[in-house]
C-alpha atoms as a PDB file:
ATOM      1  CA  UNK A   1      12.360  17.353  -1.704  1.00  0.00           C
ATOM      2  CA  UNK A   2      10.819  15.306   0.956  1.00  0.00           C
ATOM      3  CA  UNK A   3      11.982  11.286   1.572  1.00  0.00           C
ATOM      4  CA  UNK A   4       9.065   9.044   2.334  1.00  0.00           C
ATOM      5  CA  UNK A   5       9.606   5.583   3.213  1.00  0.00           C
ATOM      6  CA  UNK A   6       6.446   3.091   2.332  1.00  0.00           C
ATOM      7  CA  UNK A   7       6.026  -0.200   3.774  1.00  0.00           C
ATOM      8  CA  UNK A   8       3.244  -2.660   3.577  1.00  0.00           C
ATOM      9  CA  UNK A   9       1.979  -4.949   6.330  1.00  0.00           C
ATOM     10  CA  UNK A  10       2.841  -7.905   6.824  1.00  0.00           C
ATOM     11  CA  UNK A  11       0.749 -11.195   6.216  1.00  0.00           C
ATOM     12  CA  UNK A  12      -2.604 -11.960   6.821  1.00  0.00           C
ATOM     13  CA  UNK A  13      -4.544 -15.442   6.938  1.00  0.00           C
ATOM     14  CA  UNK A  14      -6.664 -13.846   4.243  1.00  0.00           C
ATOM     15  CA  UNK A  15      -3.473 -12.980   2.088  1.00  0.00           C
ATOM     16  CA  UNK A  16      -2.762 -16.576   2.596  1.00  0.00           C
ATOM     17  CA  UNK A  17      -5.799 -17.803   0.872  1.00  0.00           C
ATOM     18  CA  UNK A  18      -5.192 -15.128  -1.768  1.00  0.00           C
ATOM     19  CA  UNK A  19      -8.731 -13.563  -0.821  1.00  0.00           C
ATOM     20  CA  UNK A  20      -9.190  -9.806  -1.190  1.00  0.00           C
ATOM     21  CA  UNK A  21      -9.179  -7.995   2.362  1.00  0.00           C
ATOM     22  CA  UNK A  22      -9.741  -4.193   0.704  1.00  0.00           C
ATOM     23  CA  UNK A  23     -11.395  -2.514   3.790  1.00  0.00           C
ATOM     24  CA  UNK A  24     -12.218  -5.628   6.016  1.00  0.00           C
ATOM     25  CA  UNK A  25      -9.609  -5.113   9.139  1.00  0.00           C
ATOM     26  CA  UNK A  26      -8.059  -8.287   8.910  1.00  0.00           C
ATOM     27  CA  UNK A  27      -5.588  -8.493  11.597  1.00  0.00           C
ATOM     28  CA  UNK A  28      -1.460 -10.143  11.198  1.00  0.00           C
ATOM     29  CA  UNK A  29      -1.837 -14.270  10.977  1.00  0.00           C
ATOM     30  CA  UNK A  30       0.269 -16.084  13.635  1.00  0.00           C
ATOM     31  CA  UNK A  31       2.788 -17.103  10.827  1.00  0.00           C
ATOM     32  CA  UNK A  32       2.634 -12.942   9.479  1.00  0.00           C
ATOM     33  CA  UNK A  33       3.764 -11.737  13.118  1.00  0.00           C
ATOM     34  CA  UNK A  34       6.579 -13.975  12.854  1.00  0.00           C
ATOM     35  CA  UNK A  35       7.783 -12.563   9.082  1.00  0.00           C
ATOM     36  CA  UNK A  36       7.070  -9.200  10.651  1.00  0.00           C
ATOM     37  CA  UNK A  37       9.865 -10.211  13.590  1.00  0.00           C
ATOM     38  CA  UNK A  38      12.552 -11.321  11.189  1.00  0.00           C
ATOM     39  CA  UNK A  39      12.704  -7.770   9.785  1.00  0.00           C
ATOM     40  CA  UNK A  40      14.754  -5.617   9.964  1.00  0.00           C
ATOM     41  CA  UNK A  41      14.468  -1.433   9.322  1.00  0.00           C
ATOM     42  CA  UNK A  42      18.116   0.106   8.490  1.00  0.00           C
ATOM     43  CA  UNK A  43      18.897   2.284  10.593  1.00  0.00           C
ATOM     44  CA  UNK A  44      19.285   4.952   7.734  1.00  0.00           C
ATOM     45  CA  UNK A  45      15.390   4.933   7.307  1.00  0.00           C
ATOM     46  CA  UNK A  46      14.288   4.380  10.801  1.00  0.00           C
ATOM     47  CA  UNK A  47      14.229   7.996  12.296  1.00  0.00           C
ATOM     48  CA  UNK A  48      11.182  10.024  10.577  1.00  0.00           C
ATOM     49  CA  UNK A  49       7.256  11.099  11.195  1.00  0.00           C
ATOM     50  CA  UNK A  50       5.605   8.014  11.207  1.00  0.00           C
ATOM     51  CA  UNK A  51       1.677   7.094  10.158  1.00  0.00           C
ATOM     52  CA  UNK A  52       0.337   4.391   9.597  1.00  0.00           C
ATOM     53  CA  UNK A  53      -2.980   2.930   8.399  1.00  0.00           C
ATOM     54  CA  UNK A  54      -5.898   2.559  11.262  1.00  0.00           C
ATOM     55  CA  UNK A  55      -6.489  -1.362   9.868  1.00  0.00           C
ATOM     56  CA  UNK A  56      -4.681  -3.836  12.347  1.00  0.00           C
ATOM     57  CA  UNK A  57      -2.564  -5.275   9.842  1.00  0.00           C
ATOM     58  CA  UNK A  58      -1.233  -2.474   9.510  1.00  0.00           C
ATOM     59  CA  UNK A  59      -1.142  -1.279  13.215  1.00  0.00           C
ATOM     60  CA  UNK A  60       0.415  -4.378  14.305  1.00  0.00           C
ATOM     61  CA  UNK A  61       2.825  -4.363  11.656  1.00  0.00           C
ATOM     62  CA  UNK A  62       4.237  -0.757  12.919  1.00  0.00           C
ATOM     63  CA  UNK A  63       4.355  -2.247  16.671  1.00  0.00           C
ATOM     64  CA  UNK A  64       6.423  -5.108  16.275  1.00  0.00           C
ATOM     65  CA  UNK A  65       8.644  -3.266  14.142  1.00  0.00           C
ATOM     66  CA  UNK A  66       9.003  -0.317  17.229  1.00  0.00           C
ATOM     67  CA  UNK A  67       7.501   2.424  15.582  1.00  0.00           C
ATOM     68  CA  UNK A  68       4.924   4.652  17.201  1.00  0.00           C
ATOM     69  CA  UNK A  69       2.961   5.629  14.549  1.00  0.00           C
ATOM     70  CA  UNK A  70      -0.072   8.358  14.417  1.00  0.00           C
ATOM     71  CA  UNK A  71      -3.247   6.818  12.634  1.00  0.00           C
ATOM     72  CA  UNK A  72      -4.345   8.061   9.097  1.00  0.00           C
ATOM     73  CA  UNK A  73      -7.166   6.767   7.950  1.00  0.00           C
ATOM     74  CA  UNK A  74      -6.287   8.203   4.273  1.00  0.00           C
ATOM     75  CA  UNK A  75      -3.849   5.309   4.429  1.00  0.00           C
ATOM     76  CA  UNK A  76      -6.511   2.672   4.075  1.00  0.00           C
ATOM     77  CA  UNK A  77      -6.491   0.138   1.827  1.00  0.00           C
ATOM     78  CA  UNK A  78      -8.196   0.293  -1.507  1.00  0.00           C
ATOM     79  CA  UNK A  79     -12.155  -0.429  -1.000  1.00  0.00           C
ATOM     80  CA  UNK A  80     -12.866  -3.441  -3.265  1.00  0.00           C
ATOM     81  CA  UNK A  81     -16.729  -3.167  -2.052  1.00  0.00           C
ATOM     82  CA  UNK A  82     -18.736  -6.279  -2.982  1.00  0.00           C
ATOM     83  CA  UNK A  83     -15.143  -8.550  -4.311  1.00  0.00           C
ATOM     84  CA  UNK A  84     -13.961  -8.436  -0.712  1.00  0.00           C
ATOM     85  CA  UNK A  85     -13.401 -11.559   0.860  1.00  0.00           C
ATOM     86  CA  UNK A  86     -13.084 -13.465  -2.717  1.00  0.00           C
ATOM     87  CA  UNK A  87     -10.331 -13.941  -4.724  1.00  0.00           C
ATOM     88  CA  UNK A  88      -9.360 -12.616  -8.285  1.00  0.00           C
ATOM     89  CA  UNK A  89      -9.204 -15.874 -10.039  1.00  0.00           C
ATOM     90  CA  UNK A  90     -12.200 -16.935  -8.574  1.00  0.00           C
ATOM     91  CA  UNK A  91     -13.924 -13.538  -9.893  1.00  0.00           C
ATOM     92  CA  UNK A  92     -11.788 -13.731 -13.417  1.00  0.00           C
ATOM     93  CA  UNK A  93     -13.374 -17.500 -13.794  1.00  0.00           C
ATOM     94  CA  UNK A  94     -17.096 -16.738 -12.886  1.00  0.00           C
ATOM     95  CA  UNK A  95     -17.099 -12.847 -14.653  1.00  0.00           C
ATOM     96  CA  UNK A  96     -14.780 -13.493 -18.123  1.00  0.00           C
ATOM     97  CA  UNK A  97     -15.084 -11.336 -20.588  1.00  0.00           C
ATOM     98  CA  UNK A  98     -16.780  -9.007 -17.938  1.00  0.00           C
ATOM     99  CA  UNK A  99     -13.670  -9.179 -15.482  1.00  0.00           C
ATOM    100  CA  UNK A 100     -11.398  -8.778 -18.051  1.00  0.00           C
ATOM    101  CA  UNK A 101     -12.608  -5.433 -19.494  1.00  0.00           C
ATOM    102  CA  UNK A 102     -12.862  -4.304 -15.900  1.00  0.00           C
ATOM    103  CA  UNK A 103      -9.489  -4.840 -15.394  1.00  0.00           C
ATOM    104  CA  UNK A 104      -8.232  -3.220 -18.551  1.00  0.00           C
ATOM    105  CA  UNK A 105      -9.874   0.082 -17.286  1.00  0.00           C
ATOM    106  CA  UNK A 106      -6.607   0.219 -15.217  1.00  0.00           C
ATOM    107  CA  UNK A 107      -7.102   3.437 -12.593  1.00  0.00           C
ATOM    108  CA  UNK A 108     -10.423   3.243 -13.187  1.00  0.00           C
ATOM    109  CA  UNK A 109     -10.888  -0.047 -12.768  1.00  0.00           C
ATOM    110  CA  UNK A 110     -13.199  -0.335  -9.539  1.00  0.00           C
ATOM    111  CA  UNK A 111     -15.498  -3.413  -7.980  1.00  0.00           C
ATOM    112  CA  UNK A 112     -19.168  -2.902  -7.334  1.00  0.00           C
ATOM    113  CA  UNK A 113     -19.417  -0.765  -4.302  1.00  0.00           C
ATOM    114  CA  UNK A 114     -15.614   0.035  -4.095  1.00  0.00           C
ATOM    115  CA  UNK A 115     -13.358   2.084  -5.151  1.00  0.00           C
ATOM    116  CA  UNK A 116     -10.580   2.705  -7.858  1.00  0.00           C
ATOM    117  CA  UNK A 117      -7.369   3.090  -7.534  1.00  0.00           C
ATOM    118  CA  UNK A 118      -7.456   6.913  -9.424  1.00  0.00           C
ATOM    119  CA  UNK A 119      -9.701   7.628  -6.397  1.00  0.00           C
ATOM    120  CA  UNK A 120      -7.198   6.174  -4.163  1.00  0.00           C
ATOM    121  CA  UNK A 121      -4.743   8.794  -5.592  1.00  0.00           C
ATOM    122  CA  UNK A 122      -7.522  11.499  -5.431  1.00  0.00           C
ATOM    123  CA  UNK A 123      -7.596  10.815  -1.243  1.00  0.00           C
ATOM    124  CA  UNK A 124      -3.494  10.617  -1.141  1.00  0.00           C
ATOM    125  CA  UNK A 125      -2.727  13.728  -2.510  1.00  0.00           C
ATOM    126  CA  UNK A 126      -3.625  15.937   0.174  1.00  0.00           C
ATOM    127  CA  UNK A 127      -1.783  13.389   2.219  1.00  0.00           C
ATOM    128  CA  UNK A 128       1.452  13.477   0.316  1.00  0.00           C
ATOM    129  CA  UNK A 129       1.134  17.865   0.038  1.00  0.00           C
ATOM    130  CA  UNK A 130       1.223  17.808   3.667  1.00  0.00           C
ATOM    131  CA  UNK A 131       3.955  15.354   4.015  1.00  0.00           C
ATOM    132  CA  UNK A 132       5.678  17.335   1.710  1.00  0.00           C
ATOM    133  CA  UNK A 133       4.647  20.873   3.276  1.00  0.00           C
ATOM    134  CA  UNK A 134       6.368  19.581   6.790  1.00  0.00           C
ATOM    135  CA  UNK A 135       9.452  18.727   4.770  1.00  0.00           C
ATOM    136  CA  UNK A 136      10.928  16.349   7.597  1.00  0.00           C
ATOM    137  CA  UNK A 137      11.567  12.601   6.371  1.00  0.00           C
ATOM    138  CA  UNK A 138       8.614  10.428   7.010  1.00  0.00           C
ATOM    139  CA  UNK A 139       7.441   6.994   7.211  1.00  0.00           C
ATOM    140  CA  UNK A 140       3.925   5.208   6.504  1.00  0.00           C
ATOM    141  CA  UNK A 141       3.111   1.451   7.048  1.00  0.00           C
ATOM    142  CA  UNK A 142      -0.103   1.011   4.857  1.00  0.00           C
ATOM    143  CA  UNK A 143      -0.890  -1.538   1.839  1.00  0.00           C
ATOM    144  CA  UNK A 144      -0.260  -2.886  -1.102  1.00  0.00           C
ATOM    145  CA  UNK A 145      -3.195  -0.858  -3.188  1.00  0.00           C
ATOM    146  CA  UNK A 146      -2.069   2.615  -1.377  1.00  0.00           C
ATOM    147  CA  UNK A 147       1.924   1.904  -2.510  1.00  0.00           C
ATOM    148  CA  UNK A 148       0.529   0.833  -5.878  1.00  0.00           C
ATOM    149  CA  UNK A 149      -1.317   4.303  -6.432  1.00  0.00           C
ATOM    150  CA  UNK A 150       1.098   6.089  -5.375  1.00  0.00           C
ATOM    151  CA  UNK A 151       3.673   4.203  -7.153  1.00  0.00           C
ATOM    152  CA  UNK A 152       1.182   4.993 -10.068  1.00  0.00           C
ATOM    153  CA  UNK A 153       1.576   8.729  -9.933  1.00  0.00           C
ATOM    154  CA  UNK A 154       5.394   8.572  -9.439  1.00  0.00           C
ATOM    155  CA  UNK A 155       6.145   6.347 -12.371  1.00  0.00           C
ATOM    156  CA  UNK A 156       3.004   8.015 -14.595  1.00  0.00           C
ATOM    157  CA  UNK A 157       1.884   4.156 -14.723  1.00  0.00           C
ATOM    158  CA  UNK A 158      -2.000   4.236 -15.689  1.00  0.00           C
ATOM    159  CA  UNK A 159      -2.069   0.324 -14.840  1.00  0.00           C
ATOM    160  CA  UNK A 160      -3.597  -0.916 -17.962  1.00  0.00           C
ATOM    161  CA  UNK A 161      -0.606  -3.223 -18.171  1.00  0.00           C
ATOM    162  CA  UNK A 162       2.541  -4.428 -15.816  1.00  0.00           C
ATOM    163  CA  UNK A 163       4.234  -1.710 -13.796  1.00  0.00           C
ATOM    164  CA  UNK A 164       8.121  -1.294 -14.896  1.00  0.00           C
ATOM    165  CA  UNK A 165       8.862  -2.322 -11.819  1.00  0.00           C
ATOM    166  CA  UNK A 166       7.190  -4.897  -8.934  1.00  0.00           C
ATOM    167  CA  UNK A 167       7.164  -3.788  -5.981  1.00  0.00           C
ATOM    168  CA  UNK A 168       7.586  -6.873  -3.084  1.00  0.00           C
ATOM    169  CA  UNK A 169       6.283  -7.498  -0.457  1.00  0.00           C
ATOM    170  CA  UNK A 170       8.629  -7.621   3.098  1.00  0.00           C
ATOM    171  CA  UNK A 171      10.518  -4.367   1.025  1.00  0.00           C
ATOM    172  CA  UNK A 172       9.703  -0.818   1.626  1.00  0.00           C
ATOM    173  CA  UNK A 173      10.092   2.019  -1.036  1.00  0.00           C
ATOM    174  CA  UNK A 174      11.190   5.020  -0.905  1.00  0.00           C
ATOM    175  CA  UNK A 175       9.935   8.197  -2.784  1.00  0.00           C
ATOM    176  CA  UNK A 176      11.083  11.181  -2.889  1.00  0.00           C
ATOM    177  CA  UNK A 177       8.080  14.257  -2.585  1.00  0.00           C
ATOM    178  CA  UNK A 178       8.128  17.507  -4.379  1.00  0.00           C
ATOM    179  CA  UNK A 179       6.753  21.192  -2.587  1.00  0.00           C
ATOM    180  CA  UNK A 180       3.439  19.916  -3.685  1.00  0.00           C
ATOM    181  CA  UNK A 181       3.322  16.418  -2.613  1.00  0.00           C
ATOM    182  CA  UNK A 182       4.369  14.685  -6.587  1.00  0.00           C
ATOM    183  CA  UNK A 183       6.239  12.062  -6.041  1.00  0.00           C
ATOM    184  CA  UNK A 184       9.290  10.661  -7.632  1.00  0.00           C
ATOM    185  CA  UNK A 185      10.702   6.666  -7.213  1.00  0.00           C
ATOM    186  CA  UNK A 186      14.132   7.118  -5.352  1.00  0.00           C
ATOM    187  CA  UNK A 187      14.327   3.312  -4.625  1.00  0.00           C
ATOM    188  CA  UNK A 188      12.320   0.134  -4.827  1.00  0.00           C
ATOM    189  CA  UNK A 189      12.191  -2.955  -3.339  1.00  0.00           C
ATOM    190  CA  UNK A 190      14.700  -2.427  -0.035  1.00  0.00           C
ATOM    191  CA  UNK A 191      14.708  -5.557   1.505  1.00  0.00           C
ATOM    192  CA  UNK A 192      13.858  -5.778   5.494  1.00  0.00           C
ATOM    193  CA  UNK A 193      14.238  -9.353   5.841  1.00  0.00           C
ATOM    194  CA  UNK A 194      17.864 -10.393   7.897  1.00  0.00           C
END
């Protein structure tokens, strides 16, 4: 079994407003640099391969915390196409019905011109088999829609309703990856703040 340590970035102005960033490379808001100073990574889950999504939210995030991480760009964030930039209550209010039968498609629920989160899992598994296949402990700053997925696969959660478990934000969350790259929750919600 291989450990892998998930974090998200930390905040954006965009996350702010509650608006959906998806693919737009947002970078780290004033006030998100400073959240991203007052944590903290235990020492027990520093030392490990590091990667990190190519988005500078996600970049930054891994600087300030001192980690040299090598780019993936598997580790993008979900691609909410068209719905970028708006929000979800804002899109639930205009859409209805519409948004709400969307949303009950769960993994397969996808905006116009994005993608879903099943094909988010679909471009993570040959990420996690290799993470696996070097069987060293490893580390990946990315966001919220990548942890979800694969928080999806670990927990057999199909999203059509609330995960057992939410994951926060300013926590990483560990997983634990089998010869093949299946994950498994070890532990959720390890808090980095001091």
């Amino acid at each position: 079994m291989t450990d892998l340590l998930l974090l998200r970035h930390g905040p954006t102005a965009w996350n702010a407003e509650g608006l959906i960033q998806g693919r737009t490379d947002i970078p780290l808001s004033p006030e998100g640099e400073g959240v991203v100073r007052s944590w903290v990574l235990p020492d027990r889950l520093r030392d490990r391969a590091w990667v990190a999504s190519p988005l500078k939210r996600a970049a930054a995030t891994a600087a300030i915390l001192g980690l040299d991480p090598v780019p993936d760009a598997r580790l993008v964030e979900m691609d909410w196409g068209a719905w970028e930039g708006r929000t979800l209550a804002g899109l639930r209010a205009e859409l209805g019905d519409l948004m709400a039968a969307w949303e009950a498609r769960g993994l397969d629920f996808r905006g116009p011109g994005g993608e879903s989160p099943r094909e988010v899992q679909d471009r993570l598994r040959p990420w996690l088999a290799e993470v696996a296949a070097a069987g060293r402990p490893a580390g990946a700053v990315a966001h919220k829609g990548v942890i979800r997925a694969i928080y999806a696969m670990a927990a057999c959660w199909d999203m059509t309703d609330k995960p057992a478990h939410k994951l926060l934000d300013g926590c990483a969350h560990r997983f634990t990856l089998a010869a093949d790259g299946t994950p498994t929750v070890a532990e959720l919600n390890i808090a980095l703040e001091i």
